[in-house]
N, C-alpha and C. Protein backbone atom coordinates (compact mmCIF):
# COMPACT_ATOMS: atom_id res chain seq x y z
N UNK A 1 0.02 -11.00 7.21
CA UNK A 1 1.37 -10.95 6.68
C UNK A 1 1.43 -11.90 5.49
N UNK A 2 1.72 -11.65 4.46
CA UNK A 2 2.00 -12.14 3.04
C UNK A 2 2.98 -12.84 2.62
N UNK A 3 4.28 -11.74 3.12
CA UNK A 3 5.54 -12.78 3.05
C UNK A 3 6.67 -11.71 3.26
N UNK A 4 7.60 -12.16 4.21
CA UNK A 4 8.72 -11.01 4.04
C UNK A 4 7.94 -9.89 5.03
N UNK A 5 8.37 -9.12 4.56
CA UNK A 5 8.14 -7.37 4.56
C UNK A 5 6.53 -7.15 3.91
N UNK A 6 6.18 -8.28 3.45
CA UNK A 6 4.70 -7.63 2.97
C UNK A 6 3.47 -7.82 3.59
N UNK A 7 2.53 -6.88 3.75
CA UNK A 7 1.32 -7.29 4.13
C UNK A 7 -0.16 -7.08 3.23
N UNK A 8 -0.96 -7.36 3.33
CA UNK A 8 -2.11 -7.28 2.51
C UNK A 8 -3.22 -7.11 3.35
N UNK A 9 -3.99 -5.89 3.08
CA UNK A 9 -5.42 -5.92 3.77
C UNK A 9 -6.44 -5.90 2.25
N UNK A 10 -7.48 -6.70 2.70
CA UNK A 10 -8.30 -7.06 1.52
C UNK A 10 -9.48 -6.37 2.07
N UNK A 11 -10.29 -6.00 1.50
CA UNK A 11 -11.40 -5.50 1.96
C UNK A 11 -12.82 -5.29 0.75
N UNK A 12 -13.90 -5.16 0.93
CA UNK A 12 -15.25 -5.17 0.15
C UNK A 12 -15.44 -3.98 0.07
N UNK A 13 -15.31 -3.66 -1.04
CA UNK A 13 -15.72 -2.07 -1.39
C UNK A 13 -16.54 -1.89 -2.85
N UNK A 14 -17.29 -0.76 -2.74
CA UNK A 14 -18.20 -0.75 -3.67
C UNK A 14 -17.54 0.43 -5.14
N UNK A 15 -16.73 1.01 -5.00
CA UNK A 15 -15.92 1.70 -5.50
C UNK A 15 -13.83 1.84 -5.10
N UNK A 16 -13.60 2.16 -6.04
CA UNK A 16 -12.12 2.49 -5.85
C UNK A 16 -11.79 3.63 -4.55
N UNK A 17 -12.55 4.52 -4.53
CA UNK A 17 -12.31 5.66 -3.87
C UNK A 17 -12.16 5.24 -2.10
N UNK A 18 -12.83 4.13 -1.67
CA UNK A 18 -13.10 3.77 -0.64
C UNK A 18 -11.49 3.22 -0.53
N UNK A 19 -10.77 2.36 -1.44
CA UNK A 19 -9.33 1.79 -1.11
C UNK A 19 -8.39 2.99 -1.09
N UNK A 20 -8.52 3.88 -1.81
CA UNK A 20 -7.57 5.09 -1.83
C UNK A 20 -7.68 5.66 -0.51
N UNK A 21 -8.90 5.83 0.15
CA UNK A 21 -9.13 6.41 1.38
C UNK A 21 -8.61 5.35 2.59
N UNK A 22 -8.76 4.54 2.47
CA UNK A 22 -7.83 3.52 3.05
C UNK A 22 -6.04 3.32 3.56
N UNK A 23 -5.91 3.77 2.26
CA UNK A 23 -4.51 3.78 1.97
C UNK A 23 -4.23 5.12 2.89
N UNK A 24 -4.73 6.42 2.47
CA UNK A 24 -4.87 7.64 2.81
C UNK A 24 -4.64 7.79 4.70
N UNK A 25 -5.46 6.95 5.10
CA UNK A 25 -5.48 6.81 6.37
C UNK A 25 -4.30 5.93 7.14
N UNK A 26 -3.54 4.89 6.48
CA UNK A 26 -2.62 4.39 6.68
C UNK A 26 -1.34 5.23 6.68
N UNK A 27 -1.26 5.60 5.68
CA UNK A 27 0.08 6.98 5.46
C UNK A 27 -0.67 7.79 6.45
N UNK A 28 -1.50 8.56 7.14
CA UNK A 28 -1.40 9.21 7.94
C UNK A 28 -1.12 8.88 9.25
N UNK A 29 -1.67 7.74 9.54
CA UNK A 29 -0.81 6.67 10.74
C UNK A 29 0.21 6.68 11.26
N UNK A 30 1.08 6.44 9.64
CA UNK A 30 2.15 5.92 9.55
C UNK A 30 2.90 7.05 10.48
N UNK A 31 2.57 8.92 9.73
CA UNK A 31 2.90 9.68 9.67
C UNK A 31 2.47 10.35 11.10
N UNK A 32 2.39 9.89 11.85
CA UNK A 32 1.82 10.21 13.20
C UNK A 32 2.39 9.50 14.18
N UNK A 33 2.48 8.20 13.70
CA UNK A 33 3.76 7.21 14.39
C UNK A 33 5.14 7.88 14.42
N UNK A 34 5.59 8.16 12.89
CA UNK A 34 7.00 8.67 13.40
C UNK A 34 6.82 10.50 13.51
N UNK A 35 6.11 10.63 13.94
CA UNK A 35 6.03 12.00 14.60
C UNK A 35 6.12 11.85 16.57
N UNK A 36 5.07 10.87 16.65
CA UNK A 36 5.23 10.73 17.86
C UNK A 36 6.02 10.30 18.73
N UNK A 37 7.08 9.51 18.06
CA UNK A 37 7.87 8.58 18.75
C UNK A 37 9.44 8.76 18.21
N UNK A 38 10.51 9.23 18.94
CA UNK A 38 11.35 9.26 19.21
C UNK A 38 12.14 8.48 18.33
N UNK A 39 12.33 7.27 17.60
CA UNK A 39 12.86 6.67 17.19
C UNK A 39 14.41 6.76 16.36
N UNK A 40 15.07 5.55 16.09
CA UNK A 40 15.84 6.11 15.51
C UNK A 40 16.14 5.70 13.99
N UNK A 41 14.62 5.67 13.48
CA UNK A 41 14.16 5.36 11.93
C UNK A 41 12.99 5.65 11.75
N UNK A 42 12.68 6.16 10.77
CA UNK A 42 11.50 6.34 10.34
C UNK A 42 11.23 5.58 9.21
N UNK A 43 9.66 5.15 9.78
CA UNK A 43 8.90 4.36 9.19
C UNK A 43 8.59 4.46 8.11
N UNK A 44 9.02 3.73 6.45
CA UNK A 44 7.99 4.01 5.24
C UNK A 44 7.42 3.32 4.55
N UNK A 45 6.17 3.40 3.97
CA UNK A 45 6.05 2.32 3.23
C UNK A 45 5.53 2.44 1.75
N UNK A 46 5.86 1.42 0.77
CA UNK A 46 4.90 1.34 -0.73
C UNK A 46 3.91 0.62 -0.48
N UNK A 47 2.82 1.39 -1.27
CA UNK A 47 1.74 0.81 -0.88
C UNK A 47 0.88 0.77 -2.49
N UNK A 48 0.24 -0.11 -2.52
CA UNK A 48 0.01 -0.53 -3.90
C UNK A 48 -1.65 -1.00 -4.02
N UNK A 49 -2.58 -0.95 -4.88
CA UNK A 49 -3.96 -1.23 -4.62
C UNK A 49 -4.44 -2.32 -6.22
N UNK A 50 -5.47 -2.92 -5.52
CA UNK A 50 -6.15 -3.23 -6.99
C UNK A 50 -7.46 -4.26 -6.59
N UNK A 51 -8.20 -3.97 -7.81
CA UNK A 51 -9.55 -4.60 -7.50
C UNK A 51 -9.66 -6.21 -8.43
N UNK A 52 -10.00 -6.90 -7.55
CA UNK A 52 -10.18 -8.66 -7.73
C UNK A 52 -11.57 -8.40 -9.10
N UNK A 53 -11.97 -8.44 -10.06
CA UNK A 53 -13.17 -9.22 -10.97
C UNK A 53 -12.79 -10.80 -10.43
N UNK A 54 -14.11 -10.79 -9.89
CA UNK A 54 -14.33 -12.09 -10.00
C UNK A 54 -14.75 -12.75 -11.26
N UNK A 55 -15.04 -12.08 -12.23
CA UNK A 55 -15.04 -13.01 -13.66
C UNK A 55 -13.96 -13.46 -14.12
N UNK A 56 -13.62 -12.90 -14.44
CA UNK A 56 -11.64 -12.63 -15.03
C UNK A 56 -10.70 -12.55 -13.94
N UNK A 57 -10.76 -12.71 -12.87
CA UNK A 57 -8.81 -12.93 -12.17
C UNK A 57 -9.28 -13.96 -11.38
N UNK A 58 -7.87 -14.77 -11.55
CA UNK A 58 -7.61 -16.15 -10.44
C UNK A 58 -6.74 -15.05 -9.35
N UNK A 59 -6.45 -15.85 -8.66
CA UNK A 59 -6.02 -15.67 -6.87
C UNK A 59 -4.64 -14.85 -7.49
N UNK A 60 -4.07 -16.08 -8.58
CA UNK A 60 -2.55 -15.75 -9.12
C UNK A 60 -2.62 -13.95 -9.63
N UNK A 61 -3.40 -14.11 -10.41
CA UNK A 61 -3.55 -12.73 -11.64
C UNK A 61 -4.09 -11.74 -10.45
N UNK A 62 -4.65 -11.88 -9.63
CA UNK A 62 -5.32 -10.54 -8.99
C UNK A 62 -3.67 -10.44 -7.79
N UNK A 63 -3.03 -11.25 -7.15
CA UNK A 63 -1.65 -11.17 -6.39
C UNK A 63 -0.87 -10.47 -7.20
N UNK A 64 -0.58 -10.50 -8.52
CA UNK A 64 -0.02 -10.04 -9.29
C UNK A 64 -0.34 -8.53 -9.33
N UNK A 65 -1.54 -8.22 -9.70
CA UNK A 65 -1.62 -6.67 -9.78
C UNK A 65 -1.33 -6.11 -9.30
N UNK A 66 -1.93 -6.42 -7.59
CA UNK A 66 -0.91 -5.85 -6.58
C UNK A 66 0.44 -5.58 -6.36
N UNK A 67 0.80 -6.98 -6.62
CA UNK A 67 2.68 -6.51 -6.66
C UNK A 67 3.15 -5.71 -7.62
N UNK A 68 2.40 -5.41 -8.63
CA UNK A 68 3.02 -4.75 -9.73
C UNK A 68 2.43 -3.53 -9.74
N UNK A 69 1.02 -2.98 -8.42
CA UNK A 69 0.99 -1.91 -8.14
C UNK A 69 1.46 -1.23 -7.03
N UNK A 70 2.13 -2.32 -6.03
CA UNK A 70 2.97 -1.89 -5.25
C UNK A 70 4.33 -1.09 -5.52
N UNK A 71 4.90 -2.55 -6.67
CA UNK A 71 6.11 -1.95 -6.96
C UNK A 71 6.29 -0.75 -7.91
N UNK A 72 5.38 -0.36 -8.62
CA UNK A 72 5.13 0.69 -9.34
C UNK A 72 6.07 2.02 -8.28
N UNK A 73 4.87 1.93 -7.51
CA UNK A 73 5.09 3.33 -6.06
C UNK A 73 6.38 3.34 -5.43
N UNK A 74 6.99 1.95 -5.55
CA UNK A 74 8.39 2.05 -4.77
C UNK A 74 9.06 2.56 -6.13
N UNK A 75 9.16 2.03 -7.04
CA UNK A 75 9.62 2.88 -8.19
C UNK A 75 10.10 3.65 -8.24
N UNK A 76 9.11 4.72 -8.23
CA UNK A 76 8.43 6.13 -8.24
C UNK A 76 9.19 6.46 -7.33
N UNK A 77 9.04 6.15 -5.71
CA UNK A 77 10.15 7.16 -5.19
C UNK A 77 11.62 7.35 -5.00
N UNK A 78 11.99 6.01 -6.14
CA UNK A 78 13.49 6.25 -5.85
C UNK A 78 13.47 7.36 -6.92
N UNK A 79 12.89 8.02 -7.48
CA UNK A 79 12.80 9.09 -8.65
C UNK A 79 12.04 10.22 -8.71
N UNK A 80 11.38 10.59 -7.22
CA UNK A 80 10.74 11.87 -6.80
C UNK A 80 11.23 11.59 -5.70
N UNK A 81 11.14 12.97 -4.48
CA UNK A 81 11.48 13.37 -3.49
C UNK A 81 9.76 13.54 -2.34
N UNK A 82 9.31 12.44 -2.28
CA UNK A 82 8.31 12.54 -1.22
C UNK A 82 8.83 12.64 0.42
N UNK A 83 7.57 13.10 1.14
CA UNK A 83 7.89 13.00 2.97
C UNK A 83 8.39 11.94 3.00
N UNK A 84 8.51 11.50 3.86
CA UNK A 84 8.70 10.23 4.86
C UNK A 84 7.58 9.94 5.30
N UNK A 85 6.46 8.83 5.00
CA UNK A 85 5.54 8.55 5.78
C UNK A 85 5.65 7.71 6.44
């Protein structure tokens, strides 16, 4: 947990495609959770990615990308009509 409402999974990957698939599997989770369960909200989330260079980004600058590729996606759906994941 990050802070608030946010969380962060970090992980070692040798390409981008491996975090997208990541993500991919989370929204389907997500999307299986509120399928399965009765509730009386459904679950959603923005979800945002980015890769650390260790040459070029401090802790600050690589936190940053993230939030600003998180918030990108929340953006985005107050201005398209996606599921509910």
């Amino acid at each position: 947990r990050f802070g608030g409402d946010e969380f962060i999974v970090l992980q070692v990957v040798e390409d981008e495609q491996k975090t997208q698939d990541t993500i991919q599997r989370i929204r389907e989770y997500t999307a299986e959770y509120n399928a399965e369960n009765n509730q009386p909200f459904t679950l959603s989330l923005s979800m945002g990615s980015a890769v650390c260079d260790r040459r070029t980004d401090t802790l600050d600058s690589f936190f940053n990308k993230m939030d600003t590729s998180m918030y990108d996606e929340k953006s985005g759906k107050k201005h398209k009509h996606y599921y509910r994941s």
